[in-house]
Protein backbone atom coordinates (compact mmCIF):
# COMPACT_ATOMS: atom_id res chain seq x y z
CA UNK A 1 110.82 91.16 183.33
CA UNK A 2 109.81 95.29 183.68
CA UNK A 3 112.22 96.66 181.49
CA UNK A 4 113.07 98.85 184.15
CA UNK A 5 113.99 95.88 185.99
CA UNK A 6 116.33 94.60 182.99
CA UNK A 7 120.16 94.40 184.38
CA UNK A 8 121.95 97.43 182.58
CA UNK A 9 123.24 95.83 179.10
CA UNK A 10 127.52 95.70 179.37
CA UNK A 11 128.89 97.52 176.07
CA UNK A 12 132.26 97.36 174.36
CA UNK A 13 132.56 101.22 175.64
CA UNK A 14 132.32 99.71 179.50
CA UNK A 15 135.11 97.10 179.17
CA UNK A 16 137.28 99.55 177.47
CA UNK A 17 136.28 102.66 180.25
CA UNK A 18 137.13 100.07 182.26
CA UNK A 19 140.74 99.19 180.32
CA UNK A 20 141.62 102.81 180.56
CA UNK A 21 140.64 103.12 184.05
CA UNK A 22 143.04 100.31 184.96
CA UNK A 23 145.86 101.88 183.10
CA UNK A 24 145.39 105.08 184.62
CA UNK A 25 145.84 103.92 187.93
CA UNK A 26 148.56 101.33 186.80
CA UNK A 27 150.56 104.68 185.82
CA UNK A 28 149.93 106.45 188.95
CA UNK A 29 147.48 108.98 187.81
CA UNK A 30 144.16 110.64 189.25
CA UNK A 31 140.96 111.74 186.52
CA UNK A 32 142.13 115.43 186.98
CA UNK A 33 145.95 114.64 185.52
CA UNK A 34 145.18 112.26 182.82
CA UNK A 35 142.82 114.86 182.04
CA UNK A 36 144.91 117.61 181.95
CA UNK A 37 147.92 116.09 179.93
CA UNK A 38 145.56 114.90 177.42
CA UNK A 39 143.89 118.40 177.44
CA UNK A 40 140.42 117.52 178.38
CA UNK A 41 138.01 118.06 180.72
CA UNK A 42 138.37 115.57 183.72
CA UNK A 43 134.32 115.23 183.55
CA UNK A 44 135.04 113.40 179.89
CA UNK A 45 137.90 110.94 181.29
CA UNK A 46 135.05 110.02 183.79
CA UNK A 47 132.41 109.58 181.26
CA UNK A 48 135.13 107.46 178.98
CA UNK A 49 135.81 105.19 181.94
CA UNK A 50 132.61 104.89 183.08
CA UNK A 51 131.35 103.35 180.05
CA UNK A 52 128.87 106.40 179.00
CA UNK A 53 131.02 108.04 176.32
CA UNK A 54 133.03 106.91 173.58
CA UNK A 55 136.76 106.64 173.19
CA UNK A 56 137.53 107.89 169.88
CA UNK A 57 140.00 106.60 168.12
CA UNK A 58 143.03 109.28 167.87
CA UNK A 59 142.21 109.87 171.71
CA UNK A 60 142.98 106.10 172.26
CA UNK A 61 146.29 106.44 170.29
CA UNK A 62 147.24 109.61 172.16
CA UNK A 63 146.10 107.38 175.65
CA UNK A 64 148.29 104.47 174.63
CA UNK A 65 151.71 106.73 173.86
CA UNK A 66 151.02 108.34 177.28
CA UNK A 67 150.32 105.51 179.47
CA UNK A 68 152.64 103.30 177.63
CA UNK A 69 149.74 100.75 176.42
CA UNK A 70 151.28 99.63 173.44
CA UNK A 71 148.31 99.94 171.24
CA UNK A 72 146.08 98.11 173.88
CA UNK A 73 142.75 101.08 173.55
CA UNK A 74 143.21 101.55 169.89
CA UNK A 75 142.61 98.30 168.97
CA UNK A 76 139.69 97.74 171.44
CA UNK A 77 138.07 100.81 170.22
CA UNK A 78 138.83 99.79 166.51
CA UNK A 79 137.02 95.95 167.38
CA UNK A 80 133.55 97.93 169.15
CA UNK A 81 131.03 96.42 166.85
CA UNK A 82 129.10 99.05 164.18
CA UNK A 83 125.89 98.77 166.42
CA UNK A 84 127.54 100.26 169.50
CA UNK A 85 128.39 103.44 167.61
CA UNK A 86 124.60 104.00 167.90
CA UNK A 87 122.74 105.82 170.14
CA UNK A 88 122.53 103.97 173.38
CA UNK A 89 118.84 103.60 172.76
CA UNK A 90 118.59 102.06 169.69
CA UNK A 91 121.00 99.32 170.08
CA UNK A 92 118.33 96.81 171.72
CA UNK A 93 116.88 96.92 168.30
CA UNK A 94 119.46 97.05 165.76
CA UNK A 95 120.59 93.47 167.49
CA UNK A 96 117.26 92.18 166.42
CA UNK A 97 116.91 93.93 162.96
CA UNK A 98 120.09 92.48 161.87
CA UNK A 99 118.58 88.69 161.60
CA UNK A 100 114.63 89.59 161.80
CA UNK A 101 112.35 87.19 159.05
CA UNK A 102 109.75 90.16 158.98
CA UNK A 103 110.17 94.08 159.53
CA UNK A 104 107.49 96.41 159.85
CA UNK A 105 107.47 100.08 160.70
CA UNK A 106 105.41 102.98 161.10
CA UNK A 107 107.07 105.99 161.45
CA UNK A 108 104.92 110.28 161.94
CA UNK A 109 107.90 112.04 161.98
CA UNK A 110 110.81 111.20 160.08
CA UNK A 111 111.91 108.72 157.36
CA UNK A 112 113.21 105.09 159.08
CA UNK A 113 116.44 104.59 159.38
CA UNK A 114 116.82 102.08 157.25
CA UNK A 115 115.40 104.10 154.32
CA UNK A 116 117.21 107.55 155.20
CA UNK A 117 119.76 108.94 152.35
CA UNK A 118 123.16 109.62 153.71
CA UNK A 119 122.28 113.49 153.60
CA UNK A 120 119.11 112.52 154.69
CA UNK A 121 120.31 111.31 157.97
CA UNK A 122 123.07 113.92 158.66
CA UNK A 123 120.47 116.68 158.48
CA UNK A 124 118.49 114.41 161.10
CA UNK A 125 121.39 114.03 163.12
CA UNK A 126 122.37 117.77 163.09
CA UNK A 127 118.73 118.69 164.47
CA UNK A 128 118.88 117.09 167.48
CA UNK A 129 118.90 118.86 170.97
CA UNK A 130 120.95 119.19 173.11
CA UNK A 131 123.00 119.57 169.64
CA UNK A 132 125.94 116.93 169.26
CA UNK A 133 129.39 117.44 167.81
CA UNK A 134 130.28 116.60 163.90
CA UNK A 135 132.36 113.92 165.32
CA UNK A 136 129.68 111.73 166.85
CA UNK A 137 127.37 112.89 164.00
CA UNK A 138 129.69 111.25 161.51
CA UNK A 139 129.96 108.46 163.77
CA UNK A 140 125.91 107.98 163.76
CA UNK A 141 125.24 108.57 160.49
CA UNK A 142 128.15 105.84 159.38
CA UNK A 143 126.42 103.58 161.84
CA UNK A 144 123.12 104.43 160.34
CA UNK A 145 124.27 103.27 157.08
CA UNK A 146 125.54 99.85 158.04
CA UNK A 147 122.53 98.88 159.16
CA UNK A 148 120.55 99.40 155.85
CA UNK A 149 123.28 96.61 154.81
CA UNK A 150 120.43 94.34 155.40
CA UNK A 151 118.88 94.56 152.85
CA UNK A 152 121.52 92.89 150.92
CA UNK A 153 120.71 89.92 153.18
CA UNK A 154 120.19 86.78 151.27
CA UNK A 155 117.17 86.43 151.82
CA UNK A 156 116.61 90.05 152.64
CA UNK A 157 114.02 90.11 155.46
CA UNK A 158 110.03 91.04 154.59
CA UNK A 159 108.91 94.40 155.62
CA UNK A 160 107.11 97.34 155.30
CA UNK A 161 106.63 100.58 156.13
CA UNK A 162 103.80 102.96 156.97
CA UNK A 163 105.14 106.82 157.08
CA UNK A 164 102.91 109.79 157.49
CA UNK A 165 102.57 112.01 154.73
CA UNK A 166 104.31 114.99 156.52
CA UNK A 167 107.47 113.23 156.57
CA UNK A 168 107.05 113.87 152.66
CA UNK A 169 106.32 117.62 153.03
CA UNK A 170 109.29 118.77 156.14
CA UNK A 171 112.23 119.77 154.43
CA UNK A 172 114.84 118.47 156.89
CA UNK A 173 118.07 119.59 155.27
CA UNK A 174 116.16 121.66 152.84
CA UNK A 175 114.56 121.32 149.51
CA UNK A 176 117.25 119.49 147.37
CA UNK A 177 117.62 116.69 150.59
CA UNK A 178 113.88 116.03 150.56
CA UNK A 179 113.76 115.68 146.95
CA UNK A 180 116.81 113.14 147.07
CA UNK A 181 115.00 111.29 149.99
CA UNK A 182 111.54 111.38 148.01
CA UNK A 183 113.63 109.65 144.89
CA UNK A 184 114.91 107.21 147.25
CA UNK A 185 111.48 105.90 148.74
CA UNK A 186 110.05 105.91 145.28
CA UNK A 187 113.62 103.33 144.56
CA UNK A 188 112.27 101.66 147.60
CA UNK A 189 108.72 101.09 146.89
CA UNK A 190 110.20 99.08 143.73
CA UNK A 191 111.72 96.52 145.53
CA UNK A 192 109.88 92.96 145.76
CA UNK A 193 110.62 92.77 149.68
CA UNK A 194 109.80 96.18 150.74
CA UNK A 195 106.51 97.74 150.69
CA UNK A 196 105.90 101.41 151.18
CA UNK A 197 102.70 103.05 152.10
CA UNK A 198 102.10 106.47 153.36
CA UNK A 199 99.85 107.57 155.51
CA UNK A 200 97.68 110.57 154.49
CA UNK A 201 97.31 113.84 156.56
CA UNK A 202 93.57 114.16 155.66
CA UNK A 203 92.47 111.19 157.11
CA UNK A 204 91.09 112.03 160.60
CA UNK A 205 91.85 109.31 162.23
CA UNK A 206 93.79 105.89 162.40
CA UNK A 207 94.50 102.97 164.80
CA UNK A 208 98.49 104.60 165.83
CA UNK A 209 97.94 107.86 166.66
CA UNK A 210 99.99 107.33 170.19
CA UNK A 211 103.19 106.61 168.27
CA UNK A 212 105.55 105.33 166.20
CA UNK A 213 106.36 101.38 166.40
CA UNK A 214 108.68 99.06 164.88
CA UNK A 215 107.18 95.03 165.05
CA UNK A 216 110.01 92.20 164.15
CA UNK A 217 109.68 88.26 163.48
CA UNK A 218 113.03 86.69 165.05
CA UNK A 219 114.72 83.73 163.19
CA UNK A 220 112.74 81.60 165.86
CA UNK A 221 109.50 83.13 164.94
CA UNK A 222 109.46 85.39 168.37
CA UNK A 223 107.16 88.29 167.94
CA UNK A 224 109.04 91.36 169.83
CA UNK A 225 108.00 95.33 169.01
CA UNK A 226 110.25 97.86 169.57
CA UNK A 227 108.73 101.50 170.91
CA UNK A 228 110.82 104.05 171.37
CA UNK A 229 109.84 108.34 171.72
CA UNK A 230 112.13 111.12 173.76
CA UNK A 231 115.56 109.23 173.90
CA UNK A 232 113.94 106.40 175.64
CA UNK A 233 112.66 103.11 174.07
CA UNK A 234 111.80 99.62 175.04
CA UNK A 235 111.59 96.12 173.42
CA UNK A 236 108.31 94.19 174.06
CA UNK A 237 108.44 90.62 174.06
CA UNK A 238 105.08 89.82 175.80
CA UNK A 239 103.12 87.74 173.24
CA UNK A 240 99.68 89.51 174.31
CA UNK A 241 101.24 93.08 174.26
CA UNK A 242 102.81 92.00 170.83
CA UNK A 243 99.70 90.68 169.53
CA UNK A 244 97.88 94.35 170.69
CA UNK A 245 100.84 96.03 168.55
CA UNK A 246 99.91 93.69 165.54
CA UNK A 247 96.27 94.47 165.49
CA UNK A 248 97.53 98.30 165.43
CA UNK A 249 99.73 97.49 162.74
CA UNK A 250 96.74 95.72 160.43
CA UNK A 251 94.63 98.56 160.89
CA UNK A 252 97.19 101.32 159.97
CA UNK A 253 98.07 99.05 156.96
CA UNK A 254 94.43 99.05 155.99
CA UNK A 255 93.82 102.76 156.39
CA UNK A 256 97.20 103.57 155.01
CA UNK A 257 97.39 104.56 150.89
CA UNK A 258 98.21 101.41 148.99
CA UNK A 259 101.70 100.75 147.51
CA UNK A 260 100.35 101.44 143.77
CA UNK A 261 98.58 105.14 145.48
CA UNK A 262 101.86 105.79 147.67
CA UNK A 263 103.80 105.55 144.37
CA UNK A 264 101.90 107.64 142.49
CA UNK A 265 101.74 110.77 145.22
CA UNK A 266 105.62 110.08 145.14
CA UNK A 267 106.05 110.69 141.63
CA UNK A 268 103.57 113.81 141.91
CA UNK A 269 106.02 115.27 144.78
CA UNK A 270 108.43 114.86 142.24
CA UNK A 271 106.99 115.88 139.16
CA UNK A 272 106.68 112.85 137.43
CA UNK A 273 110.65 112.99 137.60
């Protein structure tokens, strides 16, 4: 099925928008009221009930004391699982990273996710535009974190990653973050299940130049790649658009610097620290 064809995907934030929306009219109240006694905009009741914003967590208590809910939103919102604190567009493939046999990544812009620092990623997070607020920042980064809990997975999946070397040379967050997040690959690299490679500016050419691309080997040995650019992304599960993704994926690894060279121009951005 066209991923634009998909049925949208139901989230802990719709059943609870949905919770509050019941409530609200089970107390007699319009959008505009509950909006006003709460001291919000009635756009953001809307967006809560709808689904497309979340219901944080002292907003749910104050909801609960005013509409007499005896604790019913708090809880929900305290149950939402740590993936659906994401952004909206990465959940499709957090579900699959979670349990994936094999990982591999190629990244031109940023460190991965899964290999940010917790600095790292709040200086990310704080870039973005239209800017968001510290709140959901937090909320992102925390949610950022869990997910590198996989790695602690017995067995921890197989992967690799292919970064271009300009991720290495953008200071995002400044000088002393980089140099934290430079420390933290070269941790990385170490690790018998991880592989690192980076990709070097002066080569002229390689076989990913249209993007970034995450490819993942399910517990049932499904091939799926994830793509994802401009707050959009899309999960591929078509074996011969998969298979195009691999061959990609072999080529970068081939043209990438080897683990032993990608460790060594680590420790030179770090002066042999």
């Amino acid at each position: 099925m066209h991923p634009a064809n998909k049925p949208k995907r139901i989230t802990s934030w719709h059943v609870i928008g949905a919770q509050l929306s019941h409530f609200r009219k089970a107390a007699r109240l319009t959008q505009p009221a509950l909006a006003e006694a709460v001291g919000l905009h009635e756009d953001t009741i809307g967006s809560i009930e709808q689904g497309r914003r979340a219901l944080k967590i002292d907003l749910a208590e104050t909801l609960d004391e005013l509409l007499d809910t005896k604790g019913a939103l708090a809880v929900a919102v305290s149950k939402v699982p740590e993936r659906e604190k994401l952004p909206a567009f990465v959940q499709s493939l957090v579900e699959h990273e979670e349990e994936a046999l094999t990982l591999l990544s190629y990244e031109n812009h940023v460190v991965p996710g899964l290999l940010q620092t917790e600095s790292y990623a709040q200086a990310l997070f704080h870039c973005l535009y239209p800017p968001i607020h510290d709140e959901l920042a937090d909320d992102w980064v925390s949610a950022r974190l869990d997910r590198q809990k996989l790695w602690d997975r017995k067995p921890p999946p197989i992967a690799n990653f292919v970064l271009e070397e300009v991720i290495l040379r953008r200071p995002i967050g400044g000088a002393d973050v980089l140099r934290e997040q430079i420390k933290h690959l070269r941790r990385c690299a170490e690790l018998p299940f991880l592989g690192v490679q980076i990709m070097p500016t002066s080569r002229a050419n390689h076989a990913s130049l249209a993007g970034p691309m995450v490819l993942l080997e399910t517990p049932e040995h499904d091939h799926l790649a994830y793509i994802e650019a401009q707050r959009i992304s899309f999960l591929v599960d078509d074996p011969d658009e998969v298979s195009v993704y691999e061959q990609k994926y072999g080529m970068l690894r081939s043209q990438a610097l080897t683990p032993e060279e990608t460790v060594s121009l680590l420790e030179d951005l770090l002066g042999g620290s």
